[in-house]
C-alpha atoms as a PDB file:
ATOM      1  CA  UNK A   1      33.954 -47.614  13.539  1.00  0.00           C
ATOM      2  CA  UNK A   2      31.860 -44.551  14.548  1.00  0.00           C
ATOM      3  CA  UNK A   3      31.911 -41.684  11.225  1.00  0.00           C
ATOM      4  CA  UNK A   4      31.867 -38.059  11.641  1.00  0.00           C
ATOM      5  CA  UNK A   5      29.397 -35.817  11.126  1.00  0.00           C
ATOM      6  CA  UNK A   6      30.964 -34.654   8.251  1.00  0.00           C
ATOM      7  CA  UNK A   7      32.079 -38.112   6.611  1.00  0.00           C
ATOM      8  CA  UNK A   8      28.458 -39.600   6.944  1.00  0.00           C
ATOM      9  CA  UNK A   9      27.346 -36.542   4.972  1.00  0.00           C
ATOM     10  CA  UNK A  10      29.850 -37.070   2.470  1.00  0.00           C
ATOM     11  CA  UNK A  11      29.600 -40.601   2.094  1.00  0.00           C
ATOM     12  CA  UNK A  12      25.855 -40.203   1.525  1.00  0.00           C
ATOM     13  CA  UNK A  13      26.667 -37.854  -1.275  1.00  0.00           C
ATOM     14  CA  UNK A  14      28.721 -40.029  -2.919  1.00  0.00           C
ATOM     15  CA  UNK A  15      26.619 -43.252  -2.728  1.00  0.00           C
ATOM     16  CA  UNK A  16      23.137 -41.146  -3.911  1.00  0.00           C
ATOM     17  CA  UNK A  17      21.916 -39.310  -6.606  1.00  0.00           C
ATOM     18  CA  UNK A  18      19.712 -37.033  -3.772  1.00  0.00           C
ATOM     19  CA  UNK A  19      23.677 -37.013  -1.973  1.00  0.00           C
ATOM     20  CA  UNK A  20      25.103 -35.615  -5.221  1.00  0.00           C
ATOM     21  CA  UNK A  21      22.487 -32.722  -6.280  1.00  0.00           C
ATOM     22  CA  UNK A  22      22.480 -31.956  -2.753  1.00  0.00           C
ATOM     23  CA  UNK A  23      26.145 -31.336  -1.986  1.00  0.00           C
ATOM     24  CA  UNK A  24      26.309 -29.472  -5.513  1.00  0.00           C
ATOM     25  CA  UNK A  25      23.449 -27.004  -4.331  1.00  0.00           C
ATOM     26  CA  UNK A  26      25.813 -26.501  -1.053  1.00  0.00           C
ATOM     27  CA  UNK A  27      28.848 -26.257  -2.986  1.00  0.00           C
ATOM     28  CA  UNK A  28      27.630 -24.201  -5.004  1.00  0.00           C
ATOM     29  CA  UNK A  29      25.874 -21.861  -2.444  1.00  0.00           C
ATOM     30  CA  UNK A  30      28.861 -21.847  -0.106  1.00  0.00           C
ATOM     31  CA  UNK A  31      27.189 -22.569   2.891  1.00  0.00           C
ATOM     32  CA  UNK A  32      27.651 -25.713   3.703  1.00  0.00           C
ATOM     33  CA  UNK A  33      28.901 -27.205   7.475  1.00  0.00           C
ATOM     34  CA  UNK A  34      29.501 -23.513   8.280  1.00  0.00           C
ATOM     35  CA  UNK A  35      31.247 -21.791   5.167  1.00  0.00           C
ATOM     36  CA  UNK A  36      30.906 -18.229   4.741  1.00  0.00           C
ATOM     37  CA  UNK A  37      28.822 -16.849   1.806  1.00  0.00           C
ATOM     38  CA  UNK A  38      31.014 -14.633  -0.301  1.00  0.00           C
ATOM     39  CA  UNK A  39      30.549 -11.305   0.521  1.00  0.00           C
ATOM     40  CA  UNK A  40      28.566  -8.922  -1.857  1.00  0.00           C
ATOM     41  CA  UNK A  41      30.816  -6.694  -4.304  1.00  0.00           C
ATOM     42  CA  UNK A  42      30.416  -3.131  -4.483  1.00  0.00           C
ATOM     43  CA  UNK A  43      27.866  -1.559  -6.792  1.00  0.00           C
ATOM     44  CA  UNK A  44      30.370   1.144  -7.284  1.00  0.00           C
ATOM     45  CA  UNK A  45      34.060   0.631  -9.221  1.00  0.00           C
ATOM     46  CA  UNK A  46      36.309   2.974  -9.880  1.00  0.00           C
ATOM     47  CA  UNK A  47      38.613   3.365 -12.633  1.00  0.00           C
ATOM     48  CA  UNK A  48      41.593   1.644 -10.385  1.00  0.00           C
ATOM     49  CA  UNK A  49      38.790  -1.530  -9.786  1.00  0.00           C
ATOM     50  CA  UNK A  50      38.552  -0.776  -6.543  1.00  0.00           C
ATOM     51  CA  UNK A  51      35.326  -0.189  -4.873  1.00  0.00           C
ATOM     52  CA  UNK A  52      34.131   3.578  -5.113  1.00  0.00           C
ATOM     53  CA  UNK A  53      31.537   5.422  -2.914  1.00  0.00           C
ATOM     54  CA  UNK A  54      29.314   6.721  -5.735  1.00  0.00           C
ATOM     55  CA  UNK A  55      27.807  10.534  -6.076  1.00  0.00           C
ATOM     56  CA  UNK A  56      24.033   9.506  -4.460  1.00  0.00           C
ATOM     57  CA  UNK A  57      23.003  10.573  -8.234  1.00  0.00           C
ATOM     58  CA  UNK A  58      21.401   7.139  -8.587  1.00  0.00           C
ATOM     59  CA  UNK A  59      19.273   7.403  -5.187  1.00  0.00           C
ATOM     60  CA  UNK A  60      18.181  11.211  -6.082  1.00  0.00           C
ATOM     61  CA  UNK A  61      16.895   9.781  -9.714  1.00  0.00           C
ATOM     62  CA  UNK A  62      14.926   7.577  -7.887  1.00  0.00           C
ATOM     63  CA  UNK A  63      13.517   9.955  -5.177  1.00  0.00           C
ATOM     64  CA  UNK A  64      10.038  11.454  -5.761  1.00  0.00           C
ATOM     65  CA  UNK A  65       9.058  14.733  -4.249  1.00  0.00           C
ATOM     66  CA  UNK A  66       6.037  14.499  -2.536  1.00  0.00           C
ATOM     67  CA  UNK A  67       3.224  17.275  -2.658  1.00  0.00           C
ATOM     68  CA  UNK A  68       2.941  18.664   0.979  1.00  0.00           C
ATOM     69  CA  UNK A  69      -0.511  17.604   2.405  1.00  0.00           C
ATOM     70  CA  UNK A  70      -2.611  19.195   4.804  1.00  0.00           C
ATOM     71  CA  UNK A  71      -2.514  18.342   8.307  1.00  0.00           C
ATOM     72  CA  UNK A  72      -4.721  15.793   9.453  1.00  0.00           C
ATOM     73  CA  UNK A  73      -7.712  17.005  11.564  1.00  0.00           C
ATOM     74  CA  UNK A  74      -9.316  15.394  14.592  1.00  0.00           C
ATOM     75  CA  UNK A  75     -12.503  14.693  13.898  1.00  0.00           C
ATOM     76  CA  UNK A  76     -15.207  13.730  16.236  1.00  0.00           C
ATOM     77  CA  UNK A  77     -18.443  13.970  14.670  1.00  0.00           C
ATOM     78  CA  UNK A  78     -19.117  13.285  11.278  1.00  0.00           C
ATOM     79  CA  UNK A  79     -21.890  13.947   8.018  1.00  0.00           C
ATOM     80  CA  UNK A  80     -22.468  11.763   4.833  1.00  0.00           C
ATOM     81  CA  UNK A  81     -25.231  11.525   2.361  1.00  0.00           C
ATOM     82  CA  UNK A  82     -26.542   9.400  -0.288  1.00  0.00           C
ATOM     83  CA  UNK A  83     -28.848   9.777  -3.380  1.00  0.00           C
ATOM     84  CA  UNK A  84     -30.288   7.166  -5.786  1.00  0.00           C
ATOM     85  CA  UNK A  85     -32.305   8.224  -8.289  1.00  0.00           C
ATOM     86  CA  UNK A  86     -35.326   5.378  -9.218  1.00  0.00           C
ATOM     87  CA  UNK A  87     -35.548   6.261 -12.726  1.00  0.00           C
ATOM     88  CA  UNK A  88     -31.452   5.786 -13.703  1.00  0.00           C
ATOM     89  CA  UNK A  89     -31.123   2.880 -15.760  1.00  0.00           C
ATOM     90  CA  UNK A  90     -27.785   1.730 -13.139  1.00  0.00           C
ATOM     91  CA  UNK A  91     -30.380   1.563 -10.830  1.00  0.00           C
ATOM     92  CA  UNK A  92     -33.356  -1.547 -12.102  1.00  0.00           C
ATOM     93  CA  UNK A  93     -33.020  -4.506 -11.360  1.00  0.00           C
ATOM     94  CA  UNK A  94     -30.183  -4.733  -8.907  1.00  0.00           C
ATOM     95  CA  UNK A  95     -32.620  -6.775  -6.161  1.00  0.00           C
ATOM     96  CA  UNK A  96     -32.554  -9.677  -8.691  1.00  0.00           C
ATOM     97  CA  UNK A  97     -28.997 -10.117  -9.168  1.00  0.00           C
ATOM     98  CA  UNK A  98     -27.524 -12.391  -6.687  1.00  0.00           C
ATOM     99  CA  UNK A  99     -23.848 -12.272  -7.488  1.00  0.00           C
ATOM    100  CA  UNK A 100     -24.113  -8.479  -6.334  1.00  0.00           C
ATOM    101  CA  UNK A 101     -26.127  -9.109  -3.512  1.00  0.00           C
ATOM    102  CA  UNK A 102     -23.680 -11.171  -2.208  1.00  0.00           C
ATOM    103  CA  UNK A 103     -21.339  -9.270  -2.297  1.00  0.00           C
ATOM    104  CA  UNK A 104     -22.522  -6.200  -1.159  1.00  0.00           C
ATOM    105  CA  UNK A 105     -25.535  -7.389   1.751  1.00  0.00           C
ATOM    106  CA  UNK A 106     -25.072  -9.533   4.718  1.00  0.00           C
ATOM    107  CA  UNK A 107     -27.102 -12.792   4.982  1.00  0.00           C
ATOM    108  CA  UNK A 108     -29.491 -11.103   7.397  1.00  0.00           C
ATOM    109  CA  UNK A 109     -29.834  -8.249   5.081  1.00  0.00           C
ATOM    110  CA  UNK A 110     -30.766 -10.767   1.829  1.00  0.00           C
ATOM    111  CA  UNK A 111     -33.365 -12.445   3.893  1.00  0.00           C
ATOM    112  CA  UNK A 112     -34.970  -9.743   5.106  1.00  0.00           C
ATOM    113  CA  UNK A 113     -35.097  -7.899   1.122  1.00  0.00           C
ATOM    114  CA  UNK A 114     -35.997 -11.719   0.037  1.00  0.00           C
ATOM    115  CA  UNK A 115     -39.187 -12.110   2.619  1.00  0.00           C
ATOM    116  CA  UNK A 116     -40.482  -8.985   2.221  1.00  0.00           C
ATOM    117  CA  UNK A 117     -40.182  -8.829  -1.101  1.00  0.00           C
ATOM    118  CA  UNK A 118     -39.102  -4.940  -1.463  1.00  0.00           C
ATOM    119  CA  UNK A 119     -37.339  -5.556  -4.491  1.00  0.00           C
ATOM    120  CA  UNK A 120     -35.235  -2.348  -5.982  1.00  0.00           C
ATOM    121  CA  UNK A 121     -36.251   0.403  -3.270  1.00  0.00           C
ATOM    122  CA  UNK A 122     -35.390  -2.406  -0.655  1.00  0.00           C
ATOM    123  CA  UNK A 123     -32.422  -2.536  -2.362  1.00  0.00           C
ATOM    124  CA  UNK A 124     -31.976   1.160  -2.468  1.00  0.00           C
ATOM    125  CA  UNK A 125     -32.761   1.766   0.894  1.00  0.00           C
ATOM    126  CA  UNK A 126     -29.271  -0.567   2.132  1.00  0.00           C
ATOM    127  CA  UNK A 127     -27.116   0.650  -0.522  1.00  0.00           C
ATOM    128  CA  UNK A 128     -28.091   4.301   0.312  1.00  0.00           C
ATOM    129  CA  UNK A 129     -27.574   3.929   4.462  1.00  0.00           C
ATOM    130  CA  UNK A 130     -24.154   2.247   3.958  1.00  0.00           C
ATOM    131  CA  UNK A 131     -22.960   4.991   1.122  1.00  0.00           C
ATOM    132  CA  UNK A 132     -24.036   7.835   3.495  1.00  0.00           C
ATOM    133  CA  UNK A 133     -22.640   5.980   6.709  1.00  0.00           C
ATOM    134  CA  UNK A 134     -19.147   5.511   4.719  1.00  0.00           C
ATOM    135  CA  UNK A 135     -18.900   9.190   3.915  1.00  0.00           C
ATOM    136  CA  UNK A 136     -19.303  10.098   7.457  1.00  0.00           C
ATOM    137  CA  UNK A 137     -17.526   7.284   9.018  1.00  0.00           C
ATOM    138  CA  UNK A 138     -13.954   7.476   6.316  1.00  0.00           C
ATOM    139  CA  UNK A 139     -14.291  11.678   7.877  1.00  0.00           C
ATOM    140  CA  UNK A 140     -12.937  10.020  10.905  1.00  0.00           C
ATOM    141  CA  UNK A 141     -11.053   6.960   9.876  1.00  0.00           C
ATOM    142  CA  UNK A 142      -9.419   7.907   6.591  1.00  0.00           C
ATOM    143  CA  UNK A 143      -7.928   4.714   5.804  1.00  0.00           C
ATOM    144  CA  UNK A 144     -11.728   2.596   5.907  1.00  0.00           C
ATOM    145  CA  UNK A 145     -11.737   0.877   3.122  1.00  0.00           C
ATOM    146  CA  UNK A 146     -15.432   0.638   1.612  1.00  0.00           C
ATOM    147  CA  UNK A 147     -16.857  -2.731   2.271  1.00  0.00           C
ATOM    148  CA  UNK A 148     -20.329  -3.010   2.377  1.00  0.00           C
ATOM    149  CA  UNK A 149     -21.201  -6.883   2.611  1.00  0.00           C
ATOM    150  CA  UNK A 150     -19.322  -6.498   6.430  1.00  0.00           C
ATOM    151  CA  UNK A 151     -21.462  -4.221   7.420  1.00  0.00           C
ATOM    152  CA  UNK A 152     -25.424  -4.568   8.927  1.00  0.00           C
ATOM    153  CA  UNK A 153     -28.431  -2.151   8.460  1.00  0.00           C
ATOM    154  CA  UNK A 154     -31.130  -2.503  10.695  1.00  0.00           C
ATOM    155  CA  UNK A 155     -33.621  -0.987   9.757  1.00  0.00           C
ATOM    156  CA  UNK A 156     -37.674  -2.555  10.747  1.00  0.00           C
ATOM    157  CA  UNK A 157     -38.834  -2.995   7.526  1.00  0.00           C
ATOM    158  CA  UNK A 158     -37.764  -2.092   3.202  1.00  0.00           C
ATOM    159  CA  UNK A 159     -40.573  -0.369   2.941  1.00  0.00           C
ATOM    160  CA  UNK A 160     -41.477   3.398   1.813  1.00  0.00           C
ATOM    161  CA  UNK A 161     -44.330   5.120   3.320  1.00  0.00           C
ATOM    162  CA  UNK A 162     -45.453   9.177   3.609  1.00  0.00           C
ATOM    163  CA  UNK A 163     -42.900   9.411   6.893  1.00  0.00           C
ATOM    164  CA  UNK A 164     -39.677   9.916   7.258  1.00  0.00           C
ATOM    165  CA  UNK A 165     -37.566   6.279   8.074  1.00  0.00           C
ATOM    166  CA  UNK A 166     -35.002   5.668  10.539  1.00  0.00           C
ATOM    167  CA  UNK A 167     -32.406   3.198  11.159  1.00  0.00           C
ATOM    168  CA  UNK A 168     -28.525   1.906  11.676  1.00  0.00           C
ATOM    169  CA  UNK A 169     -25.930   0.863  10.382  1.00  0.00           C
ATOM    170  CA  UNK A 170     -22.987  -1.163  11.736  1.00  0.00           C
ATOM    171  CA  UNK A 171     -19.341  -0.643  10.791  1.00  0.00           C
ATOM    172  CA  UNK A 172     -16.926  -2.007  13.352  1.00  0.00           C
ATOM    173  CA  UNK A 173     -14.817  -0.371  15.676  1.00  0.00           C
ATOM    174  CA  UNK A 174     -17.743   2.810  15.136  1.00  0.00           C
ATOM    175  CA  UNK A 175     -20.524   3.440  17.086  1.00  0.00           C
ATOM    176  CA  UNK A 176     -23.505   2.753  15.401  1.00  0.00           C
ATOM    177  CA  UNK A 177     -24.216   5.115  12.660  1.00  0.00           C
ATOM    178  CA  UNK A 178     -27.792   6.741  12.327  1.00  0.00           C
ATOM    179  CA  UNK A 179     -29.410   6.845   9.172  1.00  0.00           C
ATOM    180  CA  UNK A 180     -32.489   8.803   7.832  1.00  0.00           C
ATOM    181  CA  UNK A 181     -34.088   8.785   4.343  1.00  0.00           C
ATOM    182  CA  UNK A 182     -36.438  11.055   2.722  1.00  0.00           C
ATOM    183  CA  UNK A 183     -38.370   9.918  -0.417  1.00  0.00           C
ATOM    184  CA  UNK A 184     -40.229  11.315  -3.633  1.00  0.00           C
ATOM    185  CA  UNK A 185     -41.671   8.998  -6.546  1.00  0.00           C
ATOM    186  CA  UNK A 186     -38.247   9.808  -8.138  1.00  0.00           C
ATOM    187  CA  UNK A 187     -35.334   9.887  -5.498  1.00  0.00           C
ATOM    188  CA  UNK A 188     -34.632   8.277  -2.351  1.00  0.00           C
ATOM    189  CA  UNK A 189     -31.748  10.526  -0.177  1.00  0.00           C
ATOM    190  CA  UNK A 190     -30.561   9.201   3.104  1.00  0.00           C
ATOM    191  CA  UNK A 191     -28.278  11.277   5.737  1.00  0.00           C
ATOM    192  CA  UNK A 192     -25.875   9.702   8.221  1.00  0.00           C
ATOM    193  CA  UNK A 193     -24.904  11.185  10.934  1.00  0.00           C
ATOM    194  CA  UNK A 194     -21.966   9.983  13.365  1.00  0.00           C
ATOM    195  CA  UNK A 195     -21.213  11.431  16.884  1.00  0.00           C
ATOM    196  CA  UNK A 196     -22.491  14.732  18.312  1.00  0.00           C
ATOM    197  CA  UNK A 197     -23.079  16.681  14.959  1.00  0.00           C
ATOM    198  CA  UNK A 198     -24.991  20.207  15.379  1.00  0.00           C
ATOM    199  CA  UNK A 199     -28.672  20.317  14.512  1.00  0.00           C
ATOM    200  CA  UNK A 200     -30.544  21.374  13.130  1.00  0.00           C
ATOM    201  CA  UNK A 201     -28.936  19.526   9.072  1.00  0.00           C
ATOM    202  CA  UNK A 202     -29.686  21.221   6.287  1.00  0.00           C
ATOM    203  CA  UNK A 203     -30.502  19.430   3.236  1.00  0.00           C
ATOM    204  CA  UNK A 204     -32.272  19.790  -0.306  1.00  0.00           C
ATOM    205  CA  UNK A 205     -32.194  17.536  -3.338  1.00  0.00           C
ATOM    206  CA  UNK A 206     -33.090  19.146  -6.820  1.00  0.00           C
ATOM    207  CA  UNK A 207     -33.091  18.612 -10.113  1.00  0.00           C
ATOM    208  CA  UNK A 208     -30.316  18.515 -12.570  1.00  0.00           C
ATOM    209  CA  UNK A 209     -32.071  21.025 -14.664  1.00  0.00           C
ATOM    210  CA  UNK A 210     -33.164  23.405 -12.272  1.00  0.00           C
ATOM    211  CA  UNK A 211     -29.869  23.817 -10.394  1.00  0.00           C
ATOM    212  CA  UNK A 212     -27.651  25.825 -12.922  1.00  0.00           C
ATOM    213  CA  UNK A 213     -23.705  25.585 -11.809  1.00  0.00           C
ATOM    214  CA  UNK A 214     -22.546  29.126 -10.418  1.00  0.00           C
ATOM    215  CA  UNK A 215     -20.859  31.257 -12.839  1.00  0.00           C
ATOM    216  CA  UNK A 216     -17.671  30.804 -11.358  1.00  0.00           C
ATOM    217  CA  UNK A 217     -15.610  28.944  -9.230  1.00  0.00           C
ATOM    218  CA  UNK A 218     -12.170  29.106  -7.311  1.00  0.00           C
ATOM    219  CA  UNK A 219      -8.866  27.793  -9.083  1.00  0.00           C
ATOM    220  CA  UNK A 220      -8.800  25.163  -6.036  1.00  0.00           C
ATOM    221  CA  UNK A 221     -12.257  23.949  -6.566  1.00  0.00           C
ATOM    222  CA  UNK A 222     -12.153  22.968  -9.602  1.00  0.00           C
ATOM    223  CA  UNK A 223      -9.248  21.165  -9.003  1.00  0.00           C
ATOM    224  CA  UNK A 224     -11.336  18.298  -7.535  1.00  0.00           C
ATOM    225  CA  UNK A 225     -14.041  17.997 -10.106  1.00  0.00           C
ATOM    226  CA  UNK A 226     -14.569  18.422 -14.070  1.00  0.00           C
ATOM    227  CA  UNK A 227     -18.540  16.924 -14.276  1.00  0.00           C
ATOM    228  CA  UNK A 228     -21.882  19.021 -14.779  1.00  0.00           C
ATOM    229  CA  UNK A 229     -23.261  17.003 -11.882  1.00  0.00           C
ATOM    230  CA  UNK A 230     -20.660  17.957  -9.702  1.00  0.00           C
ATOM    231  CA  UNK A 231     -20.518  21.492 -10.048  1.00  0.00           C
ATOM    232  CA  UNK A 232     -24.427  21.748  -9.882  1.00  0.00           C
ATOM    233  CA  UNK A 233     -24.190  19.814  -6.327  1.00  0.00           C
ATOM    234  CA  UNK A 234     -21.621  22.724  -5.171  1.00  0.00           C
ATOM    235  CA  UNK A 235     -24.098  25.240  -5.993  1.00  0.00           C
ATOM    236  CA  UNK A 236     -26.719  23.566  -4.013  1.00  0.00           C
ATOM    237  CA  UNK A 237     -24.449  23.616  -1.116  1.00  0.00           C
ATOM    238  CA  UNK A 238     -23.812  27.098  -1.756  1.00  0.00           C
ATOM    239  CA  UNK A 239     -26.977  27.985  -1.802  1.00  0.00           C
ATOM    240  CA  UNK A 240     -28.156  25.895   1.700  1.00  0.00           C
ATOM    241  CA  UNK A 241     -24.923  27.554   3.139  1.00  0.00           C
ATOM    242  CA  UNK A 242     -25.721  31.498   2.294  1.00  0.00           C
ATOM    243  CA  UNK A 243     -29.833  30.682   3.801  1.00  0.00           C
ATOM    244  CA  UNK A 244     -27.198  30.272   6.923  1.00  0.00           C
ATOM    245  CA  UNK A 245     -25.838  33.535   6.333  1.00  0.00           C
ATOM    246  CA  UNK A 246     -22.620  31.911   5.223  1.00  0.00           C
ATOM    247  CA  UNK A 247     -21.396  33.971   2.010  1.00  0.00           C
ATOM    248  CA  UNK A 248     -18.234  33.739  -0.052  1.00  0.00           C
ATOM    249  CA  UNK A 249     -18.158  29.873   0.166  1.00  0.00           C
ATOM    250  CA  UNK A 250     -15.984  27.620  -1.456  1.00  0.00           C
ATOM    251  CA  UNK A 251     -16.131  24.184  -1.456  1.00  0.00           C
ATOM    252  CA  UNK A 252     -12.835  22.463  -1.602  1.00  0.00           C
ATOM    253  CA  UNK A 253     -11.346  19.397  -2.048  1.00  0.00           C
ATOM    254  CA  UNK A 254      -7.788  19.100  -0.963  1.00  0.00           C
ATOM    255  CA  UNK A 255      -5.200  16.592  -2.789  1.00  0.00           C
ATOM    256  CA  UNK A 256      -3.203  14.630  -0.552  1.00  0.00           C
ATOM    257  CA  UNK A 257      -0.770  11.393  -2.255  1.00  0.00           C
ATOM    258  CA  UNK A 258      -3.450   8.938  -1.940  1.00  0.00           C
ATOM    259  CA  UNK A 259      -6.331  10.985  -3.958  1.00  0.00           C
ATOM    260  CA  UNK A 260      -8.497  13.515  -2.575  1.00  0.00           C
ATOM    261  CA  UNK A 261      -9.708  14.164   0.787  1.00  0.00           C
ATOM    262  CA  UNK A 262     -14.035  14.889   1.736  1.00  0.00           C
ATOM    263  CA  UNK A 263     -14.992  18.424   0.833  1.00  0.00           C
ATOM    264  CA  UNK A 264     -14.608  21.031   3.180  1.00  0.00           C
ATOM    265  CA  UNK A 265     -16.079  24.662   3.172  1.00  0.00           C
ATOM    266  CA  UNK A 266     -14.492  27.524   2.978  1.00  0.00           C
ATOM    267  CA  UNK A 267     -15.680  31.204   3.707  1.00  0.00           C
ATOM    268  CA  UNK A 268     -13.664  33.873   3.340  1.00  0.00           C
ATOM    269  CA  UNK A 269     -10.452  32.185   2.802  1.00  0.00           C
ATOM    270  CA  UNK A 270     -10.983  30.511   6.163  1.00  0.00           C
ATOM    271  CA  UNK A 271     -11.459  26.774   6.657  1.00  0.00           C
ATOM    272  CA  UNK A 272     -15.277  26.541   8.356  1.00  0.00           C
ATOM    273  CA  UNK A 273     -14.298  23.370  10.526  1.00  0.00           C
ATOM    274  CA  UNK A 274     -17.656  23.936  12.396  1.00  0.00           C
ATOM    275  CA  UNK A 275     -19.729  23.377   9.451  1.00  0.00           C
ATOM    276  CA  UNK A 276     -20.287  19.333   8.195  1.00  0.00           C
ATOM    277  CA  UNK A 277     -21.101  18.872   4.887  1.00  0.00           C
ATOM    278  CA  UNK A 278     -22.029  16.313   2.423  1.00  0.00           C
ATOM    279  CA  UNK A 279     -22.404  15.912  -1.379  1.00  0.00           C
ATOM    280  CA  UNK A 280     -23.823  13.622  -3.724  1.00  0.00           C
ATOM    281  CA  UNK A 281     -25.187  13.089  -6.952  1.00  0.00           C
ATOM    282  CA  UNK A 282     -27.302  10.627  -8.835  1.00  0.00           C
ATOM    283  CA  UNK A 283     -28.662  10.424 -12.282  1.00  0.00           C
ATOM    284  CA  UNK A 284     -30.753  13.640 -13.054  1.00  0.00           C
ATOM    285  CA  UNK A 285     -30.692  14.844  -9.850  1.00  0.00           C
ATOM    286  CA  UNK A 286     -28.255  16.520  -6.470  1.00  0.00           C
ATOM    287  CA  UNK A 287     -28.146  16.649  -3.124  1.00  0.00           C
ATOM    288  CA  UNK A 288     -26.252  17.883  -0.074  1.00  0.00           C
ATOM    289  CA  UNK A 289     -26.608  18.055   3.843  1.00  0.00           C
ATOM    290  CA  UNK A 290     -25.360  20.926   5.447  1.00  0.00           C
ATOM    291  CA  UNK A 291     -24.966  21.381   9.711  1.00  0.00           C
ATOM    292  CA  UNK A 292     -23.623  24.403  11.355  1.00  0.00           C
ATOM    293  CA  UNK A 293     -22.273  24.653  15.155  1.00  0.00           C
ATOM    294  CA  UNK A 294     -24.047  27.903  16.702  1.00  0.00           C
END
């Protein structure tokens, strides 16, 4: 005699221990051969038991207000900058670690610092490009997330000599990124530049001790920073901005939900979209990269 569908299962159950936890978890869950899970109760009961609508008081306790951001610009060509400073402690020794270099240099990249032997200002020289090239490349993609073993330098040799160096970096979906460094026995400060941006760039690194913070700065610029170093690096700025015959400057970072966006000059009151800009600081010393549209 041929069973149904529904006997068979039962009989199973009955005649196996698997059978019997299994048609206990399908009891229990109510779904079994097509039975209808119970339907979720109300959060909400009244004082007659019966399901109330609820004042939203619950939702509003749980509703943030969000500061309103600035509106997102369209960006097409781009500035960053990088500075290490040789004598900083942070700085020694890095070339010999190979946990970091792993993590932060592509295979082509390690070989290259490994047979030429270059050492720490090989090492400096890749860190640098791909620090300056992620400042100017997160200008245009805000959400690129900084991940320096996926992306290449090329760049012929790790080398410093009395000229100025060139090379690229590669960050996909960019075009490549040029990079530039300048040198002294105590700093090494590389520029990138992405897309058409204005020449000629500005730049000048100085001394911790020789570039005294202005007096004074706006309410909204110091929202963004609190360190010696970085007010020092404004002033710099400030200072490579006015030889442009750019006065009343401020240097701004605006706050947006998800931290703080580049910094931006303004003159005047006015945001200066046609001037790029780029800060950074190392150890005892500042630098910054300026570029104006005439």
């Amino acid at each position: 005699m041929r069973l149904s569908a529904r006997h068979a299962f039962r009989r199973f159950c009955r005649l196996s221990d698997a059978g019997r936890s299994l048609l206990r978890a399908t009891e229990d869950d109510g779904a079994a051969f097509g039975q209808h899970r119970p339907a979720p109760r109300s959060r909400f009961v009244g004082a007659d038991h019966r399901p109330a609508q609820g004042d939203g008081r619950r939702i509003l306790r749980r509703t943030r207000v969000r500061r309103a951001e600035p509106a997102v610009r369209f960006v097409k060509a781009a500035l960053g900058n990088d500075l290490i400073d040789f004598r900083a402690s942070h700085n020694r020794g890095r070339a010999e670690q190979p946990r970091l270099l792993a993590r932060v240099l592509t295979a082509s990249e390690r070989t290259q610092l490994a047979n030429q032997g270059s050492g720490d200002v090989g090492f400096a020289l890749l860190w640098s490009a791909k620090e300056a090239a992620y400042k100017a490349a997160k200008k245009i993609q805000p959400a690129l997330v900084f991940a320096p073993g996926r992306w290449q330098v090329d760049c012929a040799d790790l080398a410093l000599d009395d000229s100025r160096k060139h090379g690229t970096v590669i960050i996909a979906d960019h075009p490549p990124i040029a990079v530039s460094w300048q040198h002294h026995a105590h700093w090494l400060h590389c520029i990138a530049v992405l897309g058409p941006v204005p020449q000629p760039i500005d730049s000048a690194v100085v001394a911790l001790a020789d570039c005294a913070p202005a007096a004074s700065f706006s309410e909204r610029e110091r929202d963004s920073f609190s360190r010696e170093q970085s007010a020092a690096v404004r002033t710099l700025a400030r200072q490579l901005l006015a030889q442009r015959g750019i006065g009343d400057s401020e240097i701004v970072r605006e706050r947006i939900e998800r931290g703080l966006l580049p910094p931006r000059v303004f003159s005047n009151g006015v945001a200066r979209d046609d001037i790029q800009l780029s800060l950074s600081h190392d150890g005892d010393y500042v630098a910054a990269a300026i570029a104006v549209e005439v």
